[in-house]
PDB file of N, CA and C in Angstrom:
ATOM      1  N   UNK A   1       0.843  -1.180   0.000  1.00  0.00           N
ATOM      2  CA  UNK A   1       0.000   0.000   0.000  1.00  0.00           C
ATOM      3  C   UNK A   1       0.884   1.237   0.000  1.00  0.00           C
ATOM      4  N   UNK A   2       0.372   2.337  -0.919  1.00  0.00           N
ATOM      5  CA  UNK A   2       1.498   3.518  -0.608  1.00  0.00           C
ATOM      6  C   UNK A   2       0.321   4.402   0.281  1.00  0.00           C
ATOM      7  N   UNK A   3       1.413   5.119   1.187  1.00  0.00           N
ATOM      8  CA  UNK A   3       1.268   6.221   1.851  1.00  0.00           C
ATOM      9  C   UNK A   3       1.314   7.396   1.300  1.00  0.00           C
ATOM     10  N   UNK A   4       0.801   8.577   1.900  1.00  0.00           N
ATOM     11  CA  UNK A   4       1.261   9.987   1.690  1.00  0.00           C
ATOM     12  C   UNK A   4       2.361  10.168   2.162  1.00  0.00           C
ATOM     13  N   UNK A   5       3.356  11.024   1.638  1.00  0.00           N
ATOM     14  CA  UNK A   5       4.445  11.509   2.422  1.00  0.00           C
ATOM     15  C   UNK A   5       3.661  12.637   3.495  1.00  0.00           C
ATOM     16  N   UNK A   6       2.454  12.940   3.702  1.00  0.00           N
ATOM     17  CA  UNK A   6       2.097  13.722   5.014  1.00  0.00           C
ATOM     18  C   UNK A   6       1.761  12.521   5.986  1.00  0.00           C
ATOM     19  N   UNK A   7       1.731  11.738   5.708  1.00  0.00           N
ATOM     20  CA  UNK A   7       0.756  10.357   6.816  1.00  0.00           C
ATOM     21  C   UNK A   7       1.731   9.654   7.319  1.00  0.00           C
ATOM     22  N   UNK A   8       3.505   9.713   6.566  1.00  0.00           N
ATOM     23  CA  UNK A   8       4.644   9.159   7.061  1.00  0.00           C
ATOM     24  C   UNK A   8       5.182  10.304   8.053  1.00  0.00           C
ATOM     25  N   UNK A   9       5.526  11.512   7.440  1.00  0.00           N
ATOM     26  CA  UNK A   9       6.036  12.854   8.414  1.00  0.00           C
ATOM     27  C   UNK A   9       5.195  12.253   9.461  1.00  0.00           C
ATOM     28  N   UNK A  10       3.714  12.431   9.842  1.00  0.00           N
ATOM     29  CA  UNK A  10       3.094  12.379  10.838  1.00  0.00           C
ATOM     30  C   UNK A  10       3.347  11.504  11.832  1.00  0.00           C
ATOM     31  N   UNK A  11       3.073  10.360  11.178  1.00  0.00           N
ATOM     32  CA  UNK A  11       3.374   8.922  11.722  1.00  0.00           C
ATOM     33  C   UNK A  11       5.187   8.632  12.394  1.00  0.00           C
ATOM     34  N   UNK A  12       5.810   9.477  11.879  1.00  0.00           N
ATOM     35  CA  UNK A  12       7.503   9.067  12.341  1.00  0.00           C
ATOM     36  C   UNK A  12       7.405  10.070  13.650  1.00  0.00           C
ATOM     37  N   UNK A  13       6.674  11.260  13.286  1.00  0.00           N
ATOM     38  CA  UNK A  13       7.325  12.209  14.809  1.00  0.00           C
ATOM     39  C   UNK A  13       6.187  12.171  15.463  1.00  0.00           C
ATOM     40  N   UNK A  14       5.291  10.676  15.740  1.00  0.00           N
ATOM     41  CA  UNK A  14       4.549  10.431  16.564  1.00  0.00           C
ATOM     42  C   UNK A  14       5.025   9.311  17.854  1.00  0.00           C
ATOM     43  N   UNK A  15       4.123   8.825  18.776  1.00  0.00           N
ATOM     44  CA  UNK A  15       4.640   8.063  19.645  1.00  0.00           C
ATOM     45  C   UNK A  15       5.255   6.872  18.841  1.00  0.00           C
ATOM     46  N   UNK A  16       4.640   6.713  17.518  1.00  0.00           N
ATOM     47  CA  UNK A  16       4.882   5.404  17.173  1.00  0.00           C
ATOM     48  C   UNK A  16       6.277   5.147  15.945  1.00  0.00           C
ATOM     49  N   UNK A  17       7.297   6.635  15.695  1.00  0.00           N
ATOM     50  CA  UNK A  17       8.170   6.529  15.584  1.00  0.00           C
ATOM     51  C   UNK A  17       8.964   5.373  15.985  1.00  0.00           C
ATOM     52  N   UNK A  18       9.516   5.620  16.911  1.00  0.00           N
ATOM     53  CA  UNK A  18      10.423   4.621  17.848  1.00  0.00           C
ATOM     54  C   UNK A  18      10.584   2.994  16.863  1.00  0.00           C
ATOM     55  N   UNK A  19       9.265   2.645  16.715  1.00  0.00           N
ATOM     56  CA  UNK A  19       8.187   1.143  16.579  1.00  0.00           C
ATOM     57  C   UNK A  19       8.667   1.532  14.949  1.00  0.00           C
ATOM     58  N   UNK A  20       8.422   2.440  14.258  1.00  0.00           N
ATOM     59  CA  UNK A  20       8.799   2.366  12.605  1.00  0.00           C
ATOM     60  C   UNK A  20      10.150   1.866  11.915  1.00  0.00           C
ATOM     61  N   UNK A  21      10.698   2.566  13.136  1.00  0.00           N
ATOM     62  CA  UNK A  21      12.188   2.942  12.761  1.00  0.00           C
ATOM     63  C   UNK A  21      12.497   0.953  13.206  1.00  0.00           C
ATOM     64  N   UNK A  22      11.998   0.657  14.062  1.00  0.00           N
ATOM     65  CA  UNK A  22      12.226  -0.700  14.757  1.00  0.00           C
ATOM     66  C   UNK A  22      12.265  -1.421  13.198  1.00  0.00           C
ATOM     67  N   UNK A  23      10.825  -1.644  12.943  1.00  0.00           N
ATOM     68  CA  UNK A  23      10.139  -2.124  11.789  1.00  0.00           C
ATOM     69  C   UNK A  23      11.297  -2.404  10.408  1.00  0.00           C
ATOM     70  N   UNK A  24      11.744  -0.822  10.151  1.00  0.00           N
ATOM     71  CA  UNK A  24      12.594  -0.691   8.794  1.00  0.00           C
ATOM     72  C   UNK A  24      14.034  -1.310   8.952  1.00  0.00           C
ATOM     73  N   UNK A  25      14.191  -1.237  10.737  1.00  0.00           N
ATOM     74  CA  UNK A  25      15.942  -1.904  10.670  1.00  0.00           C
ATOM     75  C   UNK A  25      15.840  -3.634  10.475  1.00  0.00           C
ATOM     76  N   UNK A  26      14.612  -4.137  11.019  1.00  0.00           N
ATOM     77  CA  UNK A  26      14.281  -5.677  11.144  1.00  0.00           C
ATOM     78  C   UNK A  26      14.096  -6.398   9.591  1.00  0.00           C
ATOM     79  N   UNK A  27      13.236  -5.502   8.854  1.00  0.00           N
ATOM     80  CA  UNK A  27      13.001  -5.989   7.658  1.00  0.00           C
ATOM     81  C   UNK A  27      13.867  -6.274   6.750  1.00  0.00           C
ATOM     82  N   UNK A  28      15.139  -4.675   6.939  1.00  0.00           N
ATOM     83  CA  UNK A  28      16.189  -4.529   6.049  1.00  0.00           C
ATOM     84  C   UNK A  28      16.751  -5.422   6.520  1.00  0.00           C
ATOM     85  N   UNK A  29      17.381  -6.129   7.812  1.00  0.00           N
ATOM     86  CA  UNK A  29      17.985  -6.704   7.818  1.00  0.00           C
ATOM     87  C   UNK A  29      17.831  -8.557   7.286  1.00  0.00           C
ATOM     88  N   UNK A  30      16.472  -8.644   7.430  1.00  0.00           N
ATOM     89  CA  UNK A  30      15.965  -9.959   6.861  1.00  0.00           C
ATOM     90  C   UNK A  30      16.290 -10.330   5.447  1.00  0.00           C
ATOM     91  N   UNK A  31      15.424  -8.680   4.768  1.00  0.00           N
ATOM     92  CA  UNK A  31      15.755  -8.169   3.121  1.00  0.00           C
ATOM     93  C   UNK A  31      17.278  -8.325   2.753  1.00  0.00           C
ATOM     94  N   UNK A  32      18.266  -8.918   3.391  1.00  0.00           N
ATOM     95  CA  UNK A  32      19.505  -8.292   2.842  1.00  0.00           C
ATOM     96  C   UNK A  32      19.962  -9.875   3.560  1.00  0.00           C
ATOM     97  N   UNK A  33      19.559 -10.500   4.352  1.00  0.00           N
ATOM     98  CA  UNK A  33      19.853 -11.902   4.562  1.00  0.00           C
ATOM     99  C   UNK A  33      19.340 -12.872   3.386  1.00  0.00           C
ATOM    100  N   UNK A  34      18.116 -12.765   3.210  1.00  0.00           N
ATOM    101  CA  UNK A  34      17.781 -13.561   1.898  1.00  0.00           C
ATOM    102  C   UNK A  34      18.247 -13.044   0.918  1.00  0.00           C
ATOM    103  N   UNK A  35      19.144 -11.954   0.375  1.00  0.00           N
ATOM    104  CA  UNK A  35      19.909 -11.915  -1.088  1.00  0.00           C
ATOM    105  C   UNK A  35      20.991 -12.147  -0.432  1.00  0.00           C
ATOM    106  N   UNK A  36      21.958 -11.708   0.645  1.00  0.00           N
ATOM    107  CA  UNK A  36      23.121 -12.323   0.895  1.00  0.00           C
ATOM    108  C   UNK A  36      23.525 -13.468   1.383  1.00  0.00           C
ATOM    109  N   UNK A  37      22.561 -14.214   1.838  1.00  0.00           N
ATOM    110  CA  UNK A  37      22.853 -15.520   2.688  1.00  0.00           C
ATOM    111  C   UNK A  37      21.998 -16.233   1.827  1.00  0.00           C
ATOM    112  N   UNK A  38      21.182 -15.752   0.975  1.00  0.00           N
ATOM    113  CA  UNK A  38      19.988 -17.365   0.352  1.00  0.00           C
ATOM    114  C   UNK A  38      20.695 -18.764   0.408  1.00  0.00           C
ATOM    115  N   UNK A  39      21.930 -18.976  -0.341  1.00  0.00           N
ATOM    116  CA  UNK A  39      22.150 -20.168  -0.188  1.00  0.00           C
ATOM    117  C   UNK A  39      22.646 -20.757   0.814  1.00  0.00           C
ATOM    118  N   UNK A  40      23.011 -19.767   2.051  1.00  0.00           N
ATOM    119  CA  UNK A  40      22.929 -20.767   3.331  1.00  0.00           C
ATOM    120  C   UNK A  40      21.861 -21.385   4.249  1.00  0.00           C
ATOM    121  N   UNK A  41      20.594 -20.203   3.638  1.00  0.00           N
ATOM    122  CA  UNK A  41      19.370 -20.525   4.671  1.00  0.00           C
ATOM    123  C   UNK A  41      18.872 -21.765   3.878  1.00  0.00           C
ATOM    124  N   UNK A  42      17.872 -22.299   4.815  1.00  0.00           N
ATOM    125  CA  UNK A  42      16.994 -23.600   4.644  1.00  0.00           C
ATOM    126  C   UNK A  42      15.914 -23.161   3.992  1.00  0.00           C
ATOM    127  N   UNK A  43      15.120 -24.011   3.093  1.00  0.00           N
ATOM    128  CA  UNK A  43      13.796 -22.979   2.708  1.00  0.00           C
ATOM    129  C   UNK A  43      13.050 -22.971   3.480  1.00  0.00           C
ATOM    130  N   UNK A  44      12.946 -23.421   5.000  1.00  0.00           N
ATOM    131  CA  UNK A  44      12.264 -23.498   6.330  1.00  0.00           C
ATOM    132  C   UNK A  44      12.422 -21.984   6.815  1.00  0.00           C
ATOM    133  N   UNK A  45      13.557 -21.601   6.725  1.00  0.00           N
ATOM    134  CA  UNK A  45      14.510 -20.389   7.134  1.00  0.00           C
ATOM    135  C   UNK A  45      13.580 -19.349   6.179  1.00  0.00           C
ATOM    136  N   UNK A  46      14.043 -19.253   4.725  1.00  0.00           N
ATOM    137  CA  UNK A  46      13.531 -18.789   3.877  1.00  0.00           C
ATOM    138  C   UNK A  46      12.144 -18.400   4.114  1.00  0.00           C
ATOM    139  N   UNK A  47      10.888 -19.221   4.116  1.00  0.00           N
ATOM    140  CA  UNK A  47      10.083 -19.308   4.487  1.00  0.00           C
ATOM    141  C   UNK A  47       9.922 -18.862   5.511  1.00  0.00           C
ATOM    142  N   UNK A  48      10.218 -18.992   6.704  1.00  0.00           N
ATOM    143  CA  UNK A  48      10.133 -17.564   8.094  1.00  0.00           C
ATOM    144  C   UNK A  48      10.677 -16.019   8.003  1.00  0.00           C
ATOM    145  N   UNK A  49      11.565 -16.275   7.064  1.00  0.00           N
ATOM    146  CA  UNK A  49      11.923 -15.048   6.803  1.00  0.00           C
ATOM    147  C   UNK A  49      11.056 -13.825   6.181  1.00  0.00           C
ATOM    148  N   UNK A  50      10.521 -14.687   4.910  1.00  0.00           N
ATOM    149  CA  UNK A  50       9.124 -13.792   3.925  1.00  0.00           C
ATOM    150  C   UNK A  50       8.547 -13.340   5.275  1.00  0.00           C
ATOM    151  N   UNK A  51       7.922 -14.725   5.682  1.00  0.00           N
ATOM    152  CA  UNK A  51       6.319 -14.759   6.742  1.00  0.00           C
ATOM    153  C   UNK A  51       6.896 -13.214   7.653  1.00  0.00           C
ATOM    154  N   UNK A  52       7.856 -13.265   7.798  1.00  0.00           N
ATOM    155  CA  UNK A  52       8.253 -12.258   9.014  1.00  0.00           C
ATOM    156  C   UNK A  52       8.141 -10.675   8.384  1.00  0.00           C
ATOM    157  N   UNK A  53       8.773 -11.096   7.224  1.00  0.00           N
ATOM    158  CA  UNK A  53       8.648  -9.285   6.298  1.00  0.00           C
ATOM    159  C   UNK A  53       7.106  -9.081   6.058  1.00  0.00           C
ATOM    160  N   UNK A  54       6.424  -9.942   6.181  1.00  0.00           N
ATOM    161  CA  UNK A  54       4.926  -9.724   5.242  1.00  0.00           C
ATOM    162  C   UNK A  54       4.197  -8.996   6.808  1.00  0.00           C
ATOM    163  N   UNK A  55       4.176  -9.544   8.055  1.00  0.00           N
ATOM    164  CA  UNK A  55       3.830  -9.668   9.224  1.00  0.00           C
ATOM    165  C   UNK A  55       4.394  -7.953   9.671  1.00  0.00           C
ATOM    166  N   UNK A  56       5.524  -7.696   9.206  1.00  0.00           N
ATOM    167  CA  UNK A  56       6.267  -6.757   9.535  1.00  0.00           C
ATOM    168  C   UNK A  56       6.048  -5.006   8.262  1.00  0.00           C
ATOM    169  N   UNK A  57       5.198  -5.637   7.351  1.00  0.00           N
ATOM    170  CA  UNK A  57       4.679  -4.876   6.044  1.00  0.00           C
ATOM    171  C   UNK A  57       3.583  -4.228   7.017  1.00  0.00           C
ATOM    172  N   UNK A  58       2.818  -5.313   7.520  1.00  0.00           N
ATOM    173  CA  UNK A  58       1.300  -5.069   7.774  1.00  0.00           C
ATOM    174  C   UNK A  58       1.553  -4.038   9.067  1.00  0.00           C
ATOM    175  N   UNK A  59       2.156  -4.232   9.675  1.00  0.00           N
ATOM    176  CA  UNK A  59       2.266  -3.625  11.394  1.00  0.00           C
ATOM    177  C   UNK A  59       2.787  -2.093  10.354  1.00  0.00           C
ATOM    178  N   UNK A  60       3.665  -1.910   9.621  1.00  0.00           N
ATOM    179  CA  UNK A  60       3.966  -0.304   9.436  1.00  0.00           C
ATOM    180  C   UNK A  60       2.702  -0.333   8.217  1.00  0.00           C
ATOM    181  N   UNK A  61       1.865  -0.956   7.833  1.00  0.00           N
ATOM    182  CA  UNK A  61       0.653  -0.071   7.484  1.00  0.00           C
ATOM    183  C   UNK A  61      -0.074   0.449   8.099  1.00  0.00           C
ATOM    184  N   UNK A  62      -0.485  -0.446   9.399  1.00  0.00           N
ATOM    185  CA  UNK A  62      -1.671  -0.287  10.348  1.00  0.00           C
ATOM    186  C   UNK A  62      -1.677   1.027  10.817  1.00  0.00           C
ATOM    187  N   UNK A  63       0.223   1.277  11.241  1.00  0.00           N
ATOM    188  CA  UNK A  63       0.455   2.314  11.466  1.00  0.00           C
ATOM    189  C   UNK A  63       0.333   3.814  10.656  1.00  0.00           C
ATOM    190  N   UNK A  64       0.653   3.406   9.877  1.00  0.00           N
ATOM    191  CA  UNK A  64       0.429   4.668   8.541  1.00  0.00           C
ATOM    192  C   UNK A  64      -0.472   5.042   8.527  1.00  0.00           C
ATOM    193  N   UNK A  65      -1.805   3.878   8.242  1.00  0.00           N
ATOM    194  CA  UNK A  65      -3.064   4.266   7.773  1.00  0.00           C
ATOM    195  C   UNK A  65      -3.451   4.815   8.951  1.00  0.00           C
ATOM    196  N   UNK A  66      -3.084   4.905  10.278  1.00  0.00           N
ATOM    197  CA  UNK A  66      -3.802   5.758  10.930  1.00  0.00           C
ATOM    198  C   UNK A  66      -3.611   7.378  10.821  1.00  0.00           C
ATOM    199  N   UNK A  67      -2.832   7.349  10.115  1.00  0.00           N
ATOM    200  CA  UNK A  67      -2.433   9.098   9.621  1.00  0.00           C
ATOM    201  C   UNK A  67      -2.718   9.781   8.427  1.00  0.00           C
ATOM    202  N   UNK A  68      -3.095   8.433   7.698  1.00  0.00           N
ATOM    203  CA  UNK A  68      -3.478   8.622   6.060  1.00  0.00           C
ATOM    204  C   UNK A  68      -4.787   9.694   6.345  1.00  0.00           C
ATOM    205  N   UNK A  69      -6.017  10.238   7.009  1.00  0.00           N
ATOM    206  CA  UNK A  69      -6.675  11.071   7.274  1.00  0.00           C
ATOM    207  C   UNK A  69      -6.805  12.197   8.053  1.00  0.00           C
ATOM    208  N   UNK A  70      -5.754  11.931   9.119  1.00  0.00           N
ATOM    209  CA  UNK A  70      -5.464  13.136  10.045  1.00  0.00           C
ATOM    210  C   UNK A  70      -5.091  14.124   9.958  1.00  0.00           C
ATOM    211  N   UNK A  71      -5.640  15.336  10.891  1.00  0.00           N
ATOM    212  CA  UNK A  71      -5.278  16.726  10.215  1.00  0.00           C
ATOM    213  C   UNK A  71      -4.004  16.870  11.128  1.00  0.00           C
ATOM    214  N   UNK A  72      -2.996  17.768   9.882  1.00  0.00           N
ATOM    215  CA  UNK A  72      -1.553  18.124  10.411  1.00  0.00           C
ATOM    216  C   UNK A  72      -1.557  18.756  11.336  1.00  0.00           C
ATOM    217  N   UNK A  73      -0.499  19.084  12.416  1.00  0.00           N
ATOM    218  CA  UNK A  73       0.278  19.939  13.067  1.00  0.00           C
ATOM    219  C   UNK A  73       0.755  21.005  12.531  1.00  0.00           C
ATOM    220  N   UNK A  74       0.280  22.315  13.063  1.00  0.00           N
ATOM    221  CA  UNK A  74       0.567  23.581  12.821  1.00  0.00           C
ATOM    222  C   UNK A  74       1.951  23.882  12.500  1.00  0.00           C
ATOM    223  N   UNK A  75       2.829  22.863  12.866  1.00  0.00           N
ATOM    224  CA  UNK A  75       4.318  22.983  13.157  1.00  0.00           C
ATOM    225  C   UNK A  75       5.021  21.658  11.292  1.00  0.00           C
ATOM    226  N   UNK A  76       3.828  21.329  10.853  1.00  0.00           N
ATOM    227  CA  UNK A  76       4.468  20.423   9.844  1.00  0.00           C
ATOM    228  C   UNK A  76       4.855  21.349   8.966  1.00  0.00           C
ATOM    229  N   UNK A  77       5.852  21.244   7.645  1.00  0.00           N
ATOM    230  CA  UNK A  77       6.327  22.052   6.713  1.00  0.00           C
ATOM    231  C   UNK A  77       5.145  22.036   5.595  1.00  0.00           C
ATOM    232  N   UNK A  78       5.542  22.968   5.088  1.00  0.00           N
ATOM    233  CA  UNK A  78       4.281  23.301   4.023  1.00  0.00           C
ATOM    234  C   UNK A  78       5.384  22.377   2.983  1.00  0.00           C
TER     235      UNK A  78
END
């Protein structure tokens, strides 16, 4: 799903920053195990790995979409 870039601004310098930033270091690091390691993992491995990025897609939408309608902060950049 794409976001607004106003519903991400919002969403990062909210409480739930912290939890995004979590999100993007976990994924990348999964994302970058299955092209650098594929042929050491198991497709068991493999297979937890997707399940984990897909699981980990959904949690920074849930989050997004709660900003995808909200009105900005007086303090956001035009």
């Amino acid at each position: 799903m794409n976001h607004s870039k106003r519903a991400i601004w919002l969403a990062v310098n909210s409480e739930h920053g912290d939890r995004l930033v979590q999100i993007t270091q976990e994924h990348t690091r999964l994302a970058r195990s299955l092209i650098v390691d594929r042929d050491q993992l198991s497709d068991e491995e493999v297979r937890i790995y997707k399940d984990r990025i897909e699981q980990l897609r959904l949690d920074r939408d849930n989050i997004l979409q709660q900003f995808e309608n909200e009105e900005a902060p007086l303090s956001e950049p035009l």
